[in-house]
C-alpha atoms as a PDB file:
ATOM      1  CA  UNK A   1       0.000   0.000   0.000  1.00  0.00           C
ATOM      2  CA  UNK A   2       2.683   2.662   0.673  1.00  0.00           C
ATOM      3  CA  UNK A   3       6.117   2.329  -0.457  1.00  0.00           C
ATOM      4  CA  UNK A   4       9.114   5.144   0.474  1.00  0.00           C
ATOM      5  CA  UNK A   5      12.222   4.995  -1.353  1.00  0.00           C
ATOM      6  CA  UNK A   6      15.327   6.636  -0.635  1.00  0.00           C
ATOM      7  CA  UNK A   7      13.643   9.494   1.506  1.00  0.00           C
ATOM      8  CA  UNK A   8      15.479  12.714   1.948  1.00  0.00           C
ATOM      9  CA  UNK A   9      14.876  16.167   2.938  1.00  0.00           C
ATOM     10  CA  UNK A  10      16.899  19.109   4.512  1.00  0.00           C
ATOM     11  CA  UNK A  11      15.843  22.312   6.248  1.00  0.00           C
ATOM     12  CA  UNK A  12      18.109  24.507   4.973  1.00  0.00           C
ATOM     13  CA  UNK A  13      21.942  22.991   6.031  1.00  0.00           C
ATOM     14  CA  UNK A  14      19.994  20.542   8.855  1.00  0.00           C
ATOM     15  CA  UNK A  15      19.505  17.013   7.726  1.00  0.00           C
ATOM     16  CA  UNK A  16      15.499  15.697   8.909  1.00  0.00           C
ATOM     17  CA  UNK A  17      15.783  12.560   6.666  1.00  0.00           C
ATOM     18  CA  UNK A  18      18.169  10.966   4.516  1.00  0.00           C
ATOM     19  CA  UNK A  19      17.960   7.991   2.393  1.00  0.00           C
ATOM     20  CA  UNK A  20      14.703   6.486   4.637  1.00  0.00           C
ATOM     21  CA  UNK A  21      12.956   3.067   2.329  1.00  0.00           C
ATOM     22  CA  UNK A  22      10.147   1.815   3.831  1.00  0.00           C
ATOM     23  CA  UNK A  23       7.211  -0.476   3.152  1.00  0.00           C
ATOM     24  CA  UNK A  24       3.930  -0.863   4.649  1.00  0.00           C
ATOM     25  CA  UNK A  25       1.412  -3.436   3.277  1.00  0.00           C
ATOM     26  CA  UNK A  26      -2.763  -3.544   3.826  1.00  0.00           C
ATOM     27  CA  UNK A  27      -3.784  -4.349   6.937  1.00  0.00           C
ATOM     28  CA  UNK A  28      -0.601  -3.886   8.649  1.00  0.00           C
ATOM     29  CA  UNK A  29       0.026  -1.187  11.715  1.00  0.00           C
ATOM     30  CA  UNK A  30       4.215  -0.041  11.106  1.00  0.00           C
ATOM     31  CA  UNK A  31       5.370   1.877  13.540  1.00  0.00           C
ATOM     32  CA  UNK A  32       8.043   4.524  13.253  1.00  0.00           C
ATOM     33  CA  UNK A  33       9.805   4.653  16.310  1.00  0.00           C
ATOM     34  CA  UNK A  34      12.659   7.284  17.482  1.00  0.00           C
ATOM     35  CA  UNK A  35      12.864   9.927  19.964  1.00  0.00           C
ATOM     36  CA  UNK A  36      10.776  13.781  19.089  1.00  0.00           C
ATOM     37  CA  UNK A  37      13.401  15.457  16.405  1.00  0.00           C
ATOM     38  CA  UNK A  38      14.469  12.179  14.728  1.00  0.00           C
ATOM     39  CA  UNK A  39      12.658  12.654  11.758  1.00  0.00           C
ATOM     40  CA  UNK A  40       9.489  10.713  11.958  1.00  0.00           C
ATOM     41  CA  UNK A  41       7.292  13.859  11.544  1.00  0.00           C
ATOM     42  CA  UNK A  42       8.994  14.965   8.493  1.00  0.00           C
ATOM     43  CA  UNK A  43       8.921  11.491   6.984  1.00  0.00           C
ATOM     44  CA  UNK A  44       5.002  11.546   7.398  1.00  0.00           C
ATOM     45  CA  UNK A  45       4.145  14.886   5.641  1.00  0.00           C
ATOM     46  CA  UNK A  46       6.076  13.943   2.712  1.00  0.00           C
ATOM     47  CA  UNK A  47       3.812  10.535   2.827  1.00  0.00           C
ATOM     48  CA  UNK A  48       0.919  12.932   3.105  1.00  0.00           C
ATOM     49  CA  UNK A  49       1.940  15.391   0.709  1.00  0.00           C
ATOM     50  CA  UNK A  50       2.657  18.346   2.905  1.00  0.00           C
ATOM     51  CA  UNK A  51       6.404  18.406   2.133  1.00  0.00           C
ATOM     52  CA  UNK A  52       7.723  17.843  -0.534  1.00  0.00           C
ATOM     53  CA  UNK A  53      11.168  15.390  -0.654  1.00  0.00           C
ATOM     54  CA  UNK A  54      14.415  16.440  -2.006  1.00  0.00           C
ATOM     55  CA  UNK A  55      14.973  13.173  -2.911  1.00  0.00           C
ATOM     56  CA  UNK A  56      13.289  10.151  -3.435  1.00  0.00           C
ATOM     57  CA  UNK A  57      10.061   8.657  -4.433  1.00  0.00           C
ATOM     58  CA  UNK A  58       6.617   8.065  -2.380  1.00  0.00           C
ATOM     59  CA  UNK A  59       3.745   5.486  -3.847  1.00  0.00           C
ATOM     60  CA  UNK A  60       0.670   5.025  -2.493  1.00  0.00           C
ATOM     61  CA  UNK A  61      -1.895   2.175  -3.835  1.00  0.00           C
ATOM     62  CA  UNK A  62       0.424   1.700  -6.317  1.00  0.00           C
ATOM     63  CA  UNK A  63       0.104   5.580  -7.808  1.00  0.00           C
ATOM     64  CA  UNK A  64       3.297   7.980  -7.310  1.00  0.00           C
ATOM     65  CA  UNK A  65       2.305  10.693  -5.411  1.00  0.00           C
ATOM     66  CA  UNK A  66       4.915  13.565  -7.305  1.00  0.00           C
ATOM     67  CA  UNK A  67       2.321  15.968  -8.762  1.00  0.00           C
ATOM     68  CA  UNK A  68      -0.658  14.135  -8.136  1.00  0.00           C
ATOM     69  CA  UNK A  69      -3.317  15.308  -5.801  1.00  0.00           C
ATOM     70  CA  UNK A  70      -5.921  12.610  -5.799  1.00  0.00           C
ATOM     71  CA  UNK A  71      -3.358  10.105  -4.431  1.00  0.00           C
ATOM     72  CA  UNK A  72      -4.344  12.316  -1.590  1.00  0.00           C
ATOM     73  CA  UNK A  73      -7.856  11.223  -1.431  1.00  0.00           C
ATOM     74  CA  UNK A  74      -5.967   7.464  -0.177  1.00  0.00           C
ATOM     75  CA  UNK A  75      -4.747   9.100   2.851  1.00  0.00           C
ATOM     76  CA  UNK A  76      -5.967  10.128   6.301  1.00  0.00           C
ATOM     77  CA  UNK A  77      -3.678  11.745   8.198  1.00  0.00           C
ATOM     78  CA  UNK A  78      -4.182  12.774  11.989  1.00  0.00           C
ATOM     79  CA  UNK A  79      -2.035  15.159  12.769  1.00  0.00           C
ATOM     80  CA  UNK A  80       0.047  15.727  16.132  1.00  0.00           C
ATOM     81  CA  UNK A  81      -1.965  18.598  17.129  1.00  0.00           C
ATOM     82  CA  UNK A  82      -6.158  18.510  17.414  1.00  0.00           C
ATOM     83  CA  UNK A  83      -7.329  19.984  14.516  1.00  0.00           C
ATOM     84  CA  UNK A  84     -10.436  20.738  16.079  1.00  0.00           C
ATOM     85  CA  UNK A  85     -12.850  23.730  15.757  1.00  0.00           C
ATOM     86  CA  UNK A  86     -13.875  23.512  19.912  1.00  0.00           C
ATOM     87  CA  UNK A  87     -16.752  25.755  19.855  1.00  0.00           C
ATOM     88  CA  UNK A  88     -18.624  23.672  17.388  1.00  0.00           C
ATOM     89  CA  UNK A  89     -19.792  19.792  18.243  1.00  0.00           C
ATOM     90  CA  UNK A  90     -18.238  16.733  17.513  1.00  0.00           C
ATOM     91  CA  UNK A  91     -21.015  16.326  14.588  1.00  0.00           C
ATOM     92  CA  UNK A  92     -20.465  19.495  13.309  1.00  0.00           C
ATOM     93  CA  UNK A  93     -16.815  19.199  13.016  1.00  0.00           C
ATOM     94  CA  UNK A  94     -16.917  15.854  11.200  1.00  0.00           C
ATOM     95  CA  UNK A  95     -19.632  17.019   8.975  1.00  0.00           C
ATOM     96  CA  UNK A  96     -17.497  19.950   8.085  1.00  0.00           C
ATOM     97  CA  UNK A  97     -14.336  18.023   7.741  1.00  0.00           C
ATOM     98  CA  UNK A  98     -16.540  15.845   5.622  1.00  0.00           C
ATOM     99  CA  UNK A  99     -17.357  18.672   2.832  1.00  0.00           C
ATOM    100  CA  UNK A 100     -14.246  18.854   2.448  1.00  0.00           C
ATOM    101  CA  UNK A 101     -14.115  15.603   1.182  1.00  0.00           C
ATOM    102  CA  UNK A 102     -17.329  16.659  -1.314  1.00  0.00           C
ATOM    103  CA  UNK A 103     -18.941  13.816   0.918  1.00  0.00           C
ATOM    104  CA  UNK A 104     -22.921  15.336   1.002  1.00  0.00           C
ATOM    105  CA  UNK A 105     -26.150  14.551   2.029  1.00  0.00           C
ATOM    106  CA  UNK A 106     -27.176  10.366   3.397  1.00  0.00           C
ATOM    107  CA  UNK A 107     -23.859   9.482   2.862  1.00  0.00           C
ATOM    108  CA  UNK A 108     -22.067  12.513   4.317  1.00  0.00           C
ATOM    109  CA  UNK A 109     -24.295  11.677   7.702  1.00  0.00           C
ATOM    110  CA  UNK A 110     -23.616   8.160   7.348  1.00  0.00           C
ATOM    111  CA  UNK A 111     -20.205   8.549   7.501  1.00  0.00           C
ATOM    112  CA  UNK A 112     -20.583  10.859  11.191  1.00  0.00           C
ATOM    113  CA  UNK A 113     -21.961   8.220  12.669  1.00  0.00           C
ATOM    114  CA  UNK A 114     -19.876   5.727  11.447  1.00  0.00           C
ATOM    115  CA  UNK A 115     -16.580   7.528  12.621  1.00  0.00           C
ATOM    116  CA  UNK A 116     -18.405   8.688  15.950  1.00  0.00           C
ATOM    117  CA  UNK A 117     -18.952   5.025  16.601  1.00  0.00           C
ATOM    118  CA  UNK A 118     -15.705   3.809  15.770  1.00  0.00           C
ATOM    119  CA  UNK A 119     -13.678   5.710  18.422  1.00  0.00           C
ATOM    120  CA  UNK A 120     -17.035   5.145  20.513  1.00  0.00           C
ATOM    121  CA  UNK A 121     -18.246   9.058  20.901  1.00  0.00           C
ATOM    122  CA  UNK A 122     -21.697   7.797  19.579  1.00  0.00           C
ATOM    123  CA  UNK A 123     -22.995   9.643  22.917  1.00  0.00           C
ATOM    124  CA  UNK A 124     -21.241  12.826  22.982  1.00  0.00           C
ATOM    125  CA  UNK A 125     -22.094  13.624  18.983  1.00  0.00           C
ATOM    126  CA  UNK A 126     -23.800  16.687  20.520  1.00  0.00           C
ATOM    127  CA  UNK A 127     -21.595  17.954  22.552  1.00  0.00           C
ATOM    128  CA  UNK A 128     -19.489  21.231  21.797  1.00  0.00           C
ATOM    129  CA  UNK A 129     -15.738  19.520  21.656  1.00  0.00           C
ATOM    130  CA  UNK A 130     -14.229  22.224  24.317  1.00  0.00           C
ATOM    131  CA  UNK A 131     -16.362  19.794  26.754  1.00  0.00           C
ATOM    132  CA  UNK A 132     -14.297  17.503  25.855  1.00  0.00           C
ATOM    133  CA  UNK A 133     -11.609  15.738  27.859  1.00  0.00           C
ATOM    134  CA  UNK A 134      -7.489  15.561  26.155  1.00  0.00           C
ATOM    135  CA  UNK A 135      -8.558  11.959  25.459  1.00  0.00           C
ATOM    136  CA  UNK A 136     -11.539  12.506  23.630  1.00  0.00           C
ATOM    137  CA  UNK A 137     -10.405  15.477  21.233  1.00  0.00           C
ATOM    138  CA  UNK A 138      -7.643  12.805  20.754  1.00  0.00           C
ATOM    139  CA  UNK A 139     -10.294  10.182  19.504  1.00  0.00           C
ATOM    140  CA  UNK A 140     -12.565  12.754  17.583  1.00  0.00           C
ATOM    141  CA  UNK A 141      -9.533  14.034  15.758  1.00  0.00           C
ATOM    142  CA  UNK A 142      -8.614  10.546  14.661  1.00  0.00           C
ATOM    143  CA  UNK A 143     -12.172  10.391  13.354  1.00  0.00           C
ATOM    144  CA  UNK A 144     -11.767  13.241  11.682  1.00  0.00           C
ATOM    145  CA  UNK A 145      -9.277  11.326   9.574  1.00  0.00           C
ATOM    146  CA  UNK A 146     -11.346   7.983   8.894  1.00  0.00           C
ATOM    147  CA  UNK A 147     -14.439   9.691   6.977  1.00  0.00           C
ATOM    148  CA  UNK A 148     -13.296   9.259   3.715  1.00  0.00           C
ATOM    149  CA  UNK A 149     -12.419   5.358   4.349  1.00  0.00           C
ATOM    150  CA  UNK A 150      -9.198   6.162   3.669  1.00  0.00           C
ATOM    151  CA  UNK A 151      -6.756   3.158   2.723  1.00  0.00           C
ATOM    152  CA  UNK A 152      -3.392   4.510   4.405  1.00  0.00           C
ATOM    153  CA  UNK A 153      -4.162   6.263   8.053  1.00  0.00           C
ATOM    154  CA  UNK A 154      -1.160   7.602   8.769  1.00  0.00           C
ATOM    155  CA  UNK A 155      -1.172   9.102  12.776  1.00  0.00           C
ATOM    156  CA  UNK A 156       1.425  11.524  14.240  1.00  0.00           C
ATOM    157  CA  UNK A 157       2.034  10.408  17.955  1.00  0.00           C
ATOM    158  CA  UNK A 158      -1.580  10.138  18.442  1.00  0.00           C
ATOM    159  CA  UNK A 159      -1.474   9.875  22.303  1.00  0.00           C
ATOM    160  CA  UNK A 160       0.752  12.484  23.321  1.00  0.00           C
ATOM    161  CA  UNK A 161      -1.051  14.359  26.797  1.00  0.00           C
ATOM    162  CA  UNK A 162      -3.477  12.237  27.875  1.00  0.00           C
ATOM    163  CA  UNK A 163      -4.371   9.935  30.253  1.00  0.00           C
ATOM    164  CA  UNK A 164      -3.665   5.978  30.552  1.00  0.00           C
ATOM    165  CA  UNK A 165      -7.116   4.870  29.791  1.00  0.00           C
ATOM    166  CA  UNK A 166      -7.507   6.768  27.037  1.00  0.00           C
ATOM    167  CA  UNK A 167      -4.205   6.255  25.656  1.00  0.00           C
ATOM    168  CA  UNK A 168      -5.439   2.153  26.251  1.00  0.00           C
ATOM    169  CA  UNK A 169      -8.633   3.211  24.433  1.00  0.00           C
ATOM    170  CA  UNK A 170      -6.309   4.846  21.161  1.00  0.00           C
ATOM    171  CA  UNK A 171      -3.922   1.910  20.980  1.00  0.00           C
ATOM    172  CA  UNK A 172      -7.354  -0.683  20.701  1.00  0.00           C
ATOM    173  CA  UNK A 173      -8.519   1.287  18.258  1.00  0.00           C
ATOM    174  CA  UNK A 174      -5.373   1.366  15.770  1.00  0.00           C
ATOM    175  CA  UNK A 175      -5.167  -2.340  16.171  1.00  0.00           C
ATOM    176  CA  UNK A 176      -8.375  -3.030  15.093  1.00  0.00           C
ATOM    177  CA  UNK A 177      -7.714  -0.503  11.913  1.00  0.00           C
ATOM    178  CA  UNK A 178      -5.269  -3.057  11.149  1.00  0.00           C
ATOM    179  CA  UNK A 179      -7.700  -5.930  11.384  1.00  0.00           C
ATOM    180  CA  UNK A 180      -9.930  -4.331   8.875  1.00  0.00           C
ATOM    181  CA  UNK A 181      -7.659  -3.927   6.315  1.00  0.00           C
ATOM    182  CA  UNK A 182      -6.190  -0.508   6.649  1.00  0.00           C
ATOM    183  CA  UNK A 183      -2.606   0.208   6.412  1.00  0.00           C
ATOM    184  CA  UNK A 184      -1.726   2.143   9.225  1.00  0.00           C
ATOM    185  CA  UNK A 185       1.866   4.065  10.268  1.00  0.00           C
ATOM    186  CA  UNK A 186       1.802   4.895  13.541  1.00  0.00           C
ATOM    187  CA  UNK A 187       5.026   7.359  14.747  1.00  0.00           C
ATOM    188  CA  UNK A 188       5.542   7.101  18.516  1.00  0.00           C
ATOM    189  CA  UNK A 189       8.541   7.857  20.842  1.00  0.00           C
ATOM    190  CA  UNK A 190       6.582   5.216  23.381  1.00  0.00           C
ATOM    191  CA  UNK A 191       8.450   1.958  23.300  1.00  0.00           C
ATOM    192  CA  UNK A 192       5.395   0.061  25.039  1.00  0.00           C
ATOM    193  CA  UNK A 193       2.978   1.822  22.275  1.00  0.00           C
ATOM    194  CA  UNK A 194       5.307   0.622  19.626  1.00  0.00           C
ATOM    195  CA  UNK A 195       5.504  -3.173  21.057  1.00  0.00           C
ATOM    196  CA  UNK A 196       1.319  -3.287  21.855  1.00  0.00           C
ATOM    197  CA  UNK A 197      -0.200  -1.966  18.687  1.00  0.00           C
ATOM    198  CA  UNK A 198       2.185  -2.355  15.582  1.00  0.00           C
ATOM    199  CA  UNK A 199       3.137  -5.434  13.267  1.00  0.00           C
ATOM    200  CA  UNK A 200       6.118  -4.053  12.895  1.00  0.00           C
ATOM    201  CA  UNK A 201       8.595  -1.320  13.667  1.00  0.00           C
ATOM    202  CA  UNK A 202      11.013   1.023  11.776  1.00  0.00           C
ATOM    203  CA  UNK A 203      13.592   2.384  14.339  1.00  0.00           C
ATOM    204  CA  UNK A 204      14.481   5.452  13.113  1.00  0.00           C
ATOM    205  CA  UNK A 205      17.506   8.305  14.506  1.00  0.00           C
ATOM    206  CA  UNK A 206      18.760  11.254  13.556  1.00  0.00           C
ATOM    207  CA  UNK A 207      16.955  11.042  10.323  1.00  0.00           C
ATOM    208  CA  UNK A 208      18.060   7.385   9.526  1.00  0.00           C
ATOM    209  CA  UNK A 209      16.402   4.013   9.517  1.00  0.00           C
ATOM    210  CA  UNK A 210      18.914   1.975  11.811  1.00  0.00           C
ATOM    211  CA  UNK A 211      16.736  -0.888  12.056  1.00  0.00           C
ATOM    212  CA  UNK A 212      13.317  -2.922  10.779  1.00  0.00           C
ATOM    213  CA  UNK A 213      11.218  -5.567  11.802  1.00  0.00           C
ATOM    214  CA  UNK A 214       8.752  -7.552  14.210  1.00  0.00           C
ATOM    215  CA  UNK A 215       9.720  -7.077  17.985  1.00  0.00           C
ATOM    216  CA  UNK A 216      10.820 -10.606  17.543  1.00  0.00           C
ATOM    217  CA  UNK A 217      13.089  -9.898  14.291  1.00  0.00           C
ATOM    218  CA  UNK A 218      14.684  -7.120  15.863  1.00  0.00           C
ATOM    219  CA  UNK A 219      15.449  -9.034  19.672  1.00  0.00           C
ATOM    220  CA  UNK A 220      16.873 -11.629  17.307  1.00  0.00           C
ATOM    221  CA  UNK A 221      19.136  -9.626  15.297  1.00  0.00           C
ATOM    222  CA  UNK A 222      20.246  -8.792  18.109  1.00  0.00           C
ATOM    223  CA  UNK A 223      20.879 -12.002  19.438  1.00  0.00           C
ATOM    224  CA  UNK A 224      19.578 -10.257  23.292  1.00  0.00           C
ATOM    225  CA  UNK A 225      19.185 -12.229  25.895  1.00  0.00           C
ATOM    226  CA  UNK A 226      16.981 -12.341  28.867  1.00  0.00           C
ATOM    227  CA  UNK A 227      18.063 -11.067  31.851  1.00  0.00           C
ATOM    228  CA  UNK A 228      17.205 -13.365  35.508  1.00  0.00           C
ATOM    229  CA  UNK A 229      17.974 -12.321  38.971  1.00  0.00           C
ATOM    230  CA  UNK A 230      17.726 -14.842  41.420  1.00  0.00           C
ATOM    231  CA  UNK A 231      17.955 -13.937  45.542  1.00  0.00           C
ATOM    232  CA  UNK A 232      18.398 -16.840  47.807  1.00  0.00           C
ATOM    233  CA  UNK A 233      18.795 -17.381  51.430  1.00  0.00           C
ATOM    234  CA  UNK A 234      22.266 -19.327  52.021  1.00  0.00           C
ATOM    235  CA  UNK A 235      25.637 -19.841  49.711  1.00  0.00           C
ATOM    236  CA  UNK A 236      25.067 -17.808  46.294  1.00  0.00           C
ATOM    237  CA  UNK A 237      28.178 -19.499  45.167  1.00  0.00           C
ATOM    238  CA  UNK A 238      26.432 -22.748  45.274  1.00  0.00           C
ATOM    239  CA  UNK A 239      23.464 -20.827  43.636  1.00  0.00           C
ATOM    240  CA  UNK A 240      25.184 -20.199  40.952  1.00  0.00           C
ATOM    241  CA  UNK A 241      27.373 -23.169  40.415  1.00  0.00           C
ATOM    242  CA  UNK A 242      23.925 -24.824  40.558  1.00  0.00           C
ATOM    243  CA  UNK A 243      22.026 -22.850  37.831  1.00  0.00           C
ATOM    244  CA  UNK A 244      25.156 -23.062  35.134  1.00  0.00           C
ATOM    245  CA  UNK A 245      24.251 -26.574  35.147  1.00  0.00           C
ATOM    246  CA  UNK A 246      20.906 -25.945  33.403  1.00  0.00           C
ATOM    247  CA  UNK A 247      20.561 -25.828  29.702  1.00  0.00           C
ATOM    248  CA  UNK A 248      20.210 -22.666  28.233  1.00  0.00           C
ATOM    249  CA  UNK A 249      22.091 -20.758  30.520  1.00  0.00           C
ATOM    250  CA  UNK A 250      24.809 -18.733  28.854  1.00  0.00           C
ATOM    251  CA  UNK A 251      26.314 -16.833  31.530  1.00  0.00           C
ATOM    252  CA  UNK A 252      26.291 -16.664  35.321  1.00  0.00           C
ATOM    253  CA  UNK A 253      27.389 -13.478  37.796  1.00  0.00           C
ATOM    254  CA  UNK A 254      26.712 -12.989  41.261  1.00  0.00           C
ATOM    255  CA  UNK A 255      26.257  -9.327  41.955  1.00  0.00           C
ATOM    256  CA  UNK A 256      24.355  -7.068  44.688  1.00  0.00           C
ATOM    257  CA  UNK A 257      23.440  -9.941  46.862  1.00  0.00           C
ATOM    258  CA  UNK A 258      22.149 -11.636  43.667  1.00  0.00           C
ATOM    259  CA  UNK A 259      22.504 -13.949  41.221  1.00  0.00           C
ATOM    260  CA  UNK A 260      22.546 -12.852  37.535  1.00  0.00           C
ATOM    261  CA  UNK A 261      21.839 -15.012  34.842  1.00  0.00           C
ATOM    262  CA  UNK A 262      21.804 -14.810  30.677  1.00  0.00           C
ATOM    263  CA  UNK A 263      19.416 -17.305  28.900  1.00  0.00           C
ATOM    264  CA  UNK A 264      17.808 -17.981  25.607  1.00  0.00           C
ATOM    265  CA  UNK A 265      14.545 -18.112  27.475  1.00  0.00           C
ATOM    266  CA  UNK A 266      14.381 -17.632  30.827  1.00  0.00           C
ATOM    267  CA  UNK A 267      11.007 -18.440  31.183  1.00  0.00           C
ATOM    268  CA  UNK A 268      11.094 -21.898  29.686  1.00  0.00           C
ATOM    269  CA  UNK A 269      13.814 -22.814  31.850  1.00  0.00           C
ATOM    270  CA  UNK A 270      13.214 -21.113  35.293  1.00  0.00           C
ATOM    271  CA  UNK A 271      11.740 -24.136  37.034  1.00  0.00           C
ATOM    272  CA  UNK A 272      14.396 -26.192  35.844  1.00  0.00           C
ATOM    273  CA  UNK A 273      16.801 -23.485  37.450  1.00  0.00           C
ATOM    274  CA  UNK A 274      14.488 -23.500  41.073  1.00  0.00           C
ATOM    275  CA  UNK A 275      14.823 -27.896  41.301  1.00  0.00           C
ATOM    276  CA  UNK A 276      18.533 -27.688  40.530  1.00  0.00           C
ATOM    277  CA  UNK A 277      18.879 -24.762  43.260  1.00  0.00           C
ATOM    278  CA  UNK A 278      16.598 -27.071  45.435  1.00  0.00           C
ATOM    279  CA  UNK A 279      18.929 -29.939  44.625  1.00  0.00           C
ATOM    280  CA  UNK A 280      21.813 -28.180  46.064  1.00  0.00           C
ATOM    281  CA  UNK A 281      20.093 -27.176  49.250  1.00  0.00           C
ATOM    282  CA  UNK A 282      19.334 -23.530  48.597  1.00  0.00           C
ATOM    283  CA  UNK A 283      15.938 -22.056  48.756  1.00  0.00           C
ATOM    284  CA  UNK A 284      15.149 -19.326  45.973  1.00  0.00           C
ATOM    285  CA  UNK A 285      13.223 -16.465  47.229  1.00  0.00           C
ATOM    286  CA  UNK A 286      12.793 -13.708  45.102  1.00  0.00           C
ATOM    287  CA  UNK A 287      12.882 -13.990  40.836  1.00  0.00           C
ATOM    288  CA  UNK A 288      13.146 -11.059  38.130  1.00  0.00           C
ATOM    289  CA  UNK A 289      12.995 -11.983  34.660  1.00  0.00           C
ATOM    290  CA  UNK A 290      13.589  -9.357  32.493  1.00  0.00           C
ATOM    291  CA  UNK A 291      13.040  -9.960  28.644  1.00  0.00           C
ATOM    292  CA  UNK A 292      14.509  -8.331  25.508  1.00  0.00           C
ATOM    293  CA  UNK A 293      12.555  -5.577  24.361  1.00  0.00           C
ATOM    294  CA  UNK A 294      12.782  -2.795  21.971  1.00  0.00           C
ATOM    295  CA  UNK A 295      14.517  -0.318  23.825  1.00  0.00           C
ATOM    296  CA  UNK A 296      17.428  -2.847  24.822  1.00  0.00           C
ATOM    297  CA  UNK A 297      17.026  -3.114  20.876  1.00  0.00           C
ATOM    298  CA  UNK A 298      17.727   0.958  20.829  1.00  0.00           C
ATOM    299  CA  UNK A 299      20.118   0.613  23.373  1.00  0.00           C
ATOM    300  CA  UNK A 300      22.176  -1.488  21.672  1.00  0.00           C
ATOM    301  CA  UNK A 301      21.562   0.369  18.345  1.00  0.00           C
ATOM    302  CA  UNK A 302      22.180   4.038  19.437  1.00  0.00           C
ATOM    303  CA  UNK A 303      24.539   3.503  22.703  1.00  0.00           C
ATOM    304  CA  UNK A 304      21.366   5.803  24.297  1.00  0.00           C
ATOM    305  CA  UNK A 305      18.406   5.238  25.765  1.00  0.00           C
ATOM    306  CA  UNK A 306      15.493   6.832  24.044  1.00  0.00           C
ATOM    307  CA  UNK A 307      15.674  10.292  24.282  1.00  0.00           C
ATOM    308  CA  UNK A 308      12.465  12.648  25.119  1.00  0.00           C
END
């Protein structure tokens, strides 16, 4: 559905994005992950038209997007901020958004309801949208992008500001774009956002894709391990000794009253790992399994943690 090739665009002598190739196929959620000022936002007004690259190539639907407007009509774009009129209701704003679209008429009020009930505001249709809670105007103005059934929804950090259930409430949603169909690219600087609701996930720093894949494909690249800490009552020497006899184990420390452990999966093996500590007389009583993720993944990648 959306292909990006060789991506590149400077603000004057600043670098945004250089030489970014993507692909995103129907019904899959791709996240662009990085930290605010990597380049993500850049990257998705060129997809949407609002910059234009100087270099590269965009396709959408199989139609290249360079001097074509009604590629435009494929995308939905939400943008970082609410673009929200708040003294008029959440009808009012779709139905204006939707004229836009030359949507009129049945199907223009068809198309309200259906987007009011999608990001489940059926109830508060009437209500002006400066009523509204940070949550909601983030909902209504991700409606405000479905009402032309677009086939690319392309969101901009969609839950930055509000509140944990409502942030729950935007992530269900996106995954169940995915599910009918839609190709969606979600940009995020939330590694838990980026592991819950995409298929996959473009890591992407300083302008540059460093890295692509499922959570899985990137761990694995990776070759990261999980990470166990074991706290026993007696000799952690014996602890130890007594865990590197377990398969799977690949290395063995004892640190900070602890033992620390490196395994292919810790999970599998952490009961074998408690009867061989039982064997040797030793009584585990505290565990802490800690499993690759994606920003060990950065980590490793960028020698950073994810910046803010």
């Amino acid at each position: 559905m959306l292909v990006c090739e060789g991506l590149t665009h400077h603000f004057g002598s600043r670098v945004a994005v250089e030489e970014l190739s993507f692909r995103v196929r129907a019904g899959e959620v791709y996240g662009l992950l990085g930290p605010n000022g990597a380049g993500k936002t850049t990257t998705i007004k060129m997809i949407c038209g609002l910059l234009a690259p100087d270099r590269g190539s965009i396709t959408i639907g199989g139609i290249g997007t360079e001097g074509n407007l009604e590629v435009r009509r494929l995308v939905g774009y939400v943008p970082q901020d609410v673009a929200l009129y708040p003294d008029l209701t959440a009808r009012e704003n779709l139905a204006f958004l939707g004229r836009l679209y030359r949507l009129r008429g049945r199907e223009l009020a068809e198309r309200v309801d259906e987007a009011l009930e999608l990001i489940d505001l059926q109830s508060r249709g009437a209500d002006r949208v400066d009523s509204f809670s940070g949550g909601m105007k983030r909902r209504l103005n991700i409606a405000a992008g479905l009402l032309h059934h677009p086939e690319l929804l392309v969101l901009d950090e969609p839950t930055v500001g509000v509140d944990p259930q409502s942030r729950h409430a935007i992530l269900e949603h996106v995954q169940a774009f995915g599910r009918r169909g839609m190709a969606v690219v979600y940009t995020t600087h939330y590694m838990e956002e980026a592991e819950r609701a995409c298929d996959r996930v473009g890591i992407i720093d300083r302008g540059h894709l460093i890295a692509e894949g499922t959570r899985r494909e990137l761990v694995a690249k990776l070759g990261e391990k999980d990470r166990i800490e074991l706290g026993a009552d007696g000799d952690l020497g014996q602890l130890a000794a007594a865990c590197r006899t377990v398969s799977g184990v690949e290395a063995v420390s004892i640190a900070d009253g602890s033992v620390n452990l490196l395994a292919t999966d810790g999970r599998r093996i952490l009961p074998a790992m408690i009867e061989a500590a039982e064997r040797a007389g030793l009584a585990v009583n505290s565990v802490d399994v800690v499993e690759p993720d994606l920003e060990a993944v950065f980590l490793h990648l960028t020698g950073t943690a994810l910046r803010e």
